[in-house]
N, C-alpha and C. Protein backbone atom coordinates (compact mmCIF):
# COMPACT_ATOMS: atom_id res chain seq x y z
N UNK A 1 -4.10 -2.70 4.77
CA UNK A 1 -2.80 -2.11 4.62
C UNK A 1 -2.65 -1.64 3.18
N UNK A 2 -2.58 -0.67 3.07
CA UNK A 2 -1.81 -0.16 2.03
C UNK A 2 -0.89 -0.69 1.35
N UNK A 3 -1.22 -0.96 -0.28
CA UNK A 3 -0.09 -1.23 -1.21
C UNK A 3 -0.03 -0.67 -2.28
N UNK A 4 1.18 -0.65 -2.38
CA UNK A 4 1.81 0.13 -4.12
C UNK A 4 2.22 -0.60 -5.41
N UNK A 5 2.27 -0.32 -6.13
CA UNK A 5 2.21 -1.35 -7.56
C UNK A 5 3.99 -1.10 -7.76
N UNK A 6 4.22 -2.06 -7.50
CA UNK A 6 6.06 -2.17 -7.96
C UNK A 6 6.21 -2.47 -9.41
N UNK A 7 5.55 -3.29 -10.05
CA UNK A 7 6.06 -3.49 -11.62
C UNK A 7 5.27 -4.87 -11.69
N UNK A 8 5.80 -5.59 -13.34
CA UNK A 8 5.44 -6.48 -13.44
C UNK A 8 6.40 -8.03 -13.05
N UNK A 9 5.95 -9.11 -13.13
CA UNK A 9 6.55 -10.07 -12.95
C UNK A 9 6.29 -11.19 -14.18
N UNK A 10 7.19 -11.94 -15.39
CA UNK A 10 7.10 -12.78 -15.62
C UNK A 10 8.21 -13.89 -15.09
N UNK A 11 7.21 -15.64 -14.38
CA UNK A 11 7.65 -16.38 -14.67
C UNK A 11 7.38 -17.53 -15.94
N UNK A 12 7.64 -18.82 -15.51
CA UNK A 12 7.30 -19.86 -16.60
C UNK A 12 6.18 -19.99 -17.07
N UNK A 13 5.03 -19.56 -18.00
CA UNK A 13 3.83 -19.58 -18.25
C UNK A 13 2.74 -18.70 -17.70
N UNK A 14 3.49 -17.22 -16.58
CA UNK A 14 2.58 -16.60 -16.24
C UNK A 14 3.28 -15.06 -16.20
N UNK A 15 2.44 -14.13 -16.37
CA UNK A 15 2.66 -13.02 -16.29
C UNK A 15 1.77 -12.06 -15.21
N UNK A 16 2.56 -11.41 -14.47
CA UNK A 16 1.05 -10.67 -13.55
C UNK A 16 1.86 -9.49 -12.79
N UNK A 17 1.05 -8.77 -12.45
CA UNK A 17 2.05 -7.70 -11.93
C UNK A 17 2.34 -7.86 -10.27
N UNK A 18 3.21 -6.92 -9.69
CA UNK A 18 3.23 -7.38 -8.21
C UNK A 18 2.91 -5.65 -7.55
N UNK A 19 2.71 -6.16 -6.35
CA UNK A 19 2.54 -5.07 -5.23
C UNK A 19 2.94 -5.26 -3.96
N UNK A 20 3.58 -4.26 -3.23
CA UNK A 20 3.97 -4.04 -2.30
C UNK A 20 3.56 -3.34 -1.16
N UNK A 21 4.07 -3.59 0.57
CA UNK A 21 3.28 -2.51 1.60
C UNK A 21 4.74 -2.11 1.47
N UNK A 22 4.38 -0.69 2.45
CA UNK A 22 5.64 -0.25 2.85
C UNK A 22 6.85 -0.70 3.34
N UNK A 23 6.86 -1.92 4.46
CA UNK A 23 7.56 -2.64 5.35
C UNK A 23 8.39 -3.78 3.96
N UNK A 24 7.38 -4.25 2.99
CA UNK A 24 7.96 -5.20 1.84
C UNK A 24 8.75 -4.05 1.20
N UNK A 25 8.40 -2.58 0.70
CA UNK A 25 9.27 -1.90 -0.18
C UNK A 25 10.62 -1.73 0.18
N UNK A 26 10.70 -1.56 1.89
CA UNK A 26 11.58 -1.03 2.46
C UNK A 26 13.48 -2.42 2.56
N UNK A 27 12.14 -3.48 2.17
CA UNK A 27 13.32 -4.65 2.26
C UNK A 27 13.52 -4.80 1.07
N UNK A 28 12.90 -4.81 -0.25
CA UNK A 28 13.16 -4.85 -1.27
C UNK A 28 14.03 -3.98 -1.95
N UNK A 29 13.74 -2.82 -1.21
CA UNK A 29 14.90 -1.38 -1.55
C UNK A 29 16.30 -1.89 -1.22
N UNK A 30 16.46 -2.23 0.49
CA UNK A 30 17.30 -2.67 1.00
C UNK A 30 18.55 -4.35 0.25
N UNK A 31 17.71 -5.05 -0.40
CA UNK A 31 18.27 -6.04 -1.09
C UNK A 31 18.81 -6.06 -2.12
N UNK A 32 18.44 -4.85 -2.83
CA UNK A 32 18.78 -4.08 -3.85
C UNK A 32 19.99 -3.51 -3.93
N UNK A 33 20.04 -2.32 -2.78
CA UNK A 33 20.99 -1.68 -2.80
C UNK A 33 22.52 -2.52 -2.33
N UNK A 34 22.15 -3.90 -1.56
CA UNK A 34 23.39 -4.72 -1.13
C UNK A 34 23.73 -5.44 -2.13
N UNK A 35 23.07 -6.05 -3.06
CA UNK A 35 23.45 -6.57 -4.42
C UNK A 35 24.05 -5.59 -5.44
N UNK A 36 23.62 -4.17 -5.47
CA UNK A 36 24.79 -3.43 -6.37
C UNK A 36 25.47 -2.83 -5.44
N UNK A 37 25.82 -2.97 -4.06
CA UNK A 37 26.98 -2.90 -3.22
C UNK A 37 28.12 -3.97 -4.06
N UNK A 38 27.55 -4.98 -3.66
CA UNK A 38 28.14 -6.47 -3.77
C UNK A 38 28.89 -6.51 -5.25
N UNK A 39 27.90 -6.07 -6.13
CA UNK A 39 28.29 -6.06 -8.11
C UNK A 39 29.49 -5.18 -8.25
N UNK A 40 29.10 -3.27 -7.56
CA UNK A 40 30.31 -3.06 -7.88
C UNK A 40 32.01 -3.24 -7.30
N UNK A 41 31.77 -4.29 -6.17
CA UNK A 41 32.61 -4.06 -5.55
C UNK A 41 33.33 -3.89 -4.45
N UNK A 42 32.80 -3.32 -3.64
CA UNK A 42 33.13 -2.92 -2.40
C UNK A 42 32.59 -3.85 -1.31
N UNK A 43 33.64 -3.56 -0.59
CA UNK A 43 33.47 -4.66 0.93
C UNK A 43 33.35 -5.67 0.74
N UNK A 44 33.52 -6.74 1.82
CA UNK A 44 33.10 -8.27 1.69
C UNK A 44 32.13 -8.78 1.22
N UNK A 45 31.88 -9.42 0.46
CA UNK A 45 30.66 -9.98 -0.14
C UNK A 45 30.36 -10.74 1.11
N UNK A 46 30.47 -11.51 1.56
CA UNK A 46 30.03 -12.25 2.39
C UNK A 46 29.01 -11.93 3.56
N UNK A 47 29.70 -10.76 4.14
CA UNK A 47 28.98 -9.64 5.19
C UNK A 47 28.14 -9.17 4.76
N UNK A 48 27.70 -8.91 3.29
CA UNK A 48 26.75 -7.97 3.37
C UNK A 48 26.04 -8.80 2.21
N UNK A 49 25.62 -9.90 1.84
CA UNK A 49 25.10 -10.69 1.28
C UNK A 49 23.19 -10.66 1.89
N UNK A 50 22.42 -10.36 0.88
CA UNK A 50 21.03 -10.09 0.84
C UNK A 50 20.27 -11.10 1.29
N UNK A 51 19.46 -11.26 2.28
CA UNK A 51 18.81 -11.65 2.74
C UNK A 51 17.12 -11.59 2.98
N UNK A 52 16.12 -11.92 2.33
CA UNK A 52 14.77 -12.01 2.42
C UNK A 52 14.28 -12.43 3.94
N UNK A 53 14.00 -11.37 4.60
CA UNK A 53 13.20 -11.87 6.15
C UNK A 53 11.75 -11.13 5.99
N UNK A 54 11.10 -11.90 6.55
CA UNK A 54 9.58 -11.28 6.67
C UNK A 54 9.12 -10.06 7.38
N UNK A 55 8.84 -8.74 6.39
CA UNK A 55 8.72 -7.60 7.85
C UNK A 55 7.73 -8.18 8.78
N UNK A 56 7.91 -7.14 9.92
CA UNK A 56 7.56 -7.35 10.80
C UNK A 56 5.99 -7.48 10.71
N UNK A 57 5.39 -6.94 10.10
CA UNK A 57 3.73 -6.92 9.95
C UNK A 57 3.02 -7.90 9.36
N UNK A 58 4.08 -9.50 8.84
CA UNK A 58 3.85 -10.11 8.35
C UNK A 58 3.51 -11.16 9.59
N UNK A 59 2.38 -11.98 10.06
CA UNK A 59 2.70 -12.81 11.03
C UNK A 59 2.23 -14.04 10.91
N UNK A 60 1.43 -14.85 9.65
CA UNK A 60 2.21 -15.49 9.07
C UNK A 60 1.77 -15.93 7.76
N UNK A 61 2.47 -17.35 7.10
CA UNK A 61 2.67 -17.11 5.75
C UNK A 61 1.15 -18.01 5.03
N UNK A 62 0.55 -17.47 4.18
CA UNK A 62 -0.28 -18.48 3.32
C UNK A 62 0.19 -18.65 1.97
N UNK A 63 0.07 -19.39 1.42
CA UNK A 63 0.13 -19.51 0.15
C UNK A 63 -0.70 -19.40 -0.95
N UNK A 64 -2.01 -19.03 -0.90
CA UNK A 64 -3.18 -18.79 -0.88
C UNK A 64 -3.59 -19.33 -2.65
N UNK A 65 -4.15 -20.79 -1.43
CA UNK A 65 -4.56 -21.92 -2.49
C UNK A 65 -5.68 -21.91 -3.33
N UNK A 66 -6.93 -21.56 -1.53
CA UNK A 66 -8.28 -20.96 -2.58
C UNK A 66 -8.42 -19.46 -2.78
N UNK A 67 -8.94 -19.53 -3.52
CA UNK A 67 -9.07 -17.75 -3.84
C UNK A 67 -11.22 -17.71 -4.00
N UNK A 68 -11.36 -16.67 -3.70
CA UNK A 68 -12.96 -16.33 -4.30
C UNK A 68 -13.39 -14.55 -4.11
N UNK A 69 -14.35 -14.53 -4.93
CA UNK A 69 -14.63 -13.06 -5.72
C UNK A 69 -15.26 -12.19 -5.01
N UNK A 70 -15.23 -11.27 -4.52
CA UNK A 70 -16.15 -10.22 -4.12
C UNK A 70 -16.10 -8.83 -4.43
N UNK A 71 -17.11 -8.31 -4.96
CA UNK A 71 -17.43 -7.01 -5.48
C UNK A 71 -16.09 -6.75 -6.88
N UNK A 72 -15.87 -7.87 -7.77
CA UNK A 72 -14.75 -7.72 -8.59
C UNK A 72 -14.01 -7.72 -8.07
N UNK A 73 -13.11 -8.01 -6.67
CA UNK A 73 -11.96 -8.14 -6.46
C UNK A 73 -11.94 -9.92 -5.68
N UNK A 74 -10.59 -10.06 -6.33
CA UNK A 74 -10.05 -11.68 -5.25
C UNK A 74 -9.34 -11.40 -4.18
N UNK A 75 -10.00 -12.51 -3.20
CA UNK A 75 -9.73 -13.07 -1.99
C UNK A 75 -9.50 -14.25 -1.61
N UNK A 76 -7.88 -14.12 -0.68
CA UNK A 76 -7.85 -15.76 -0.30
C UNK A 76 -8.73 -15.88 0.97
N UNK A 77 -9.38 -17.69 0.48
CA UNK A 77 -10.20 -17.71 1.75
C UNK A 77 -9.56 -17.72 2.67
N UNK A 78 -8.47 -18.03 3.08
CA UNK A 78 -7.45 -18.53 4.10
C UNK A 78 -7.17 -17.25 4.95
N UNK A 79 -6.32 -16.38 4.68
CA UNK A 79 -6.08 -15.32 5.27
C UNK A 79 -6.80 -14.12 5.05
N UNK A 80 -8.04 -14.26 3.85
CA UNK A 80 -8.55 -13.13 3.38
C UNK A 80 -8.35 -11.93 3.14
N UNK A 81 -6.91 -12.10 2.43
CA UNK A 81 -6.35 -10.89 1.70
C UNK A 81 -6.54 -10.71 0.98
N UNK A 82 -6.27 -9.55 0.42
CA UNK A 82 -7.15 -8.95 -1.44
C UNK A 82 -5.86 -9.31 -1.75
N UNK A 83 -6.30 -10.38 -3.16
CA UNK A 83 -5.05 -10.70 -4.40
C UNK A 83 -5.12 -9.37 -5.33
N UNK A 84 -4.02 -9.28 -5.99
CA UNK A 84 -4.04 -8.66 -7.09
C UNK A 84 -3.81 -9.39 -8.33
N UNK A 85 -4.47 -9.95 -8.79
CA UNK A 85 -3.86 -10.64 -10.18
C UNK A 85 -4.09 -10.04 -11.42
């Protein structure tokens, strides 16, 4: 699947950038736009309060504990997705 480079991310002691598929951009867009719904104002906050659900192409979750190398890129062994770190 196809992904796009959204930006970077720092938390507590790490810095790394993130990436996105289409189905993640499309909710991330979406959470976005209901939080500066919500900031400036309008309508019930309550109703339209942002919510993180898994797209649909997601089926299910690893956390991806081990990782290992091939051809310069990482992979979790688990689900064997290409990391980006």
């Amino acid at each position: 699947m196809a992904v796009l480079w959204v930006g970077s991310v720092t938390t507590p002691g790490a810095t790394g950038d993130v990436y996105a598929c289409g189905p993640c951009l499309a909710e991330l867009d979406h959470m976005v736009r209901v939080q500066a719904h919500d900031r400036d104002g309008h309508g019930d906050r309550a109703a339209q309060s942002a919510t993180l659900t898994a797209p649909a192409h997601v089926t299910k979750t690893c956390e991806h504990r081990q990782t290992e190398r091939h051809d310069g890129k990482t992979y979790c062994r688990d689900c064997e997705r290409q990391l980006y770190l």
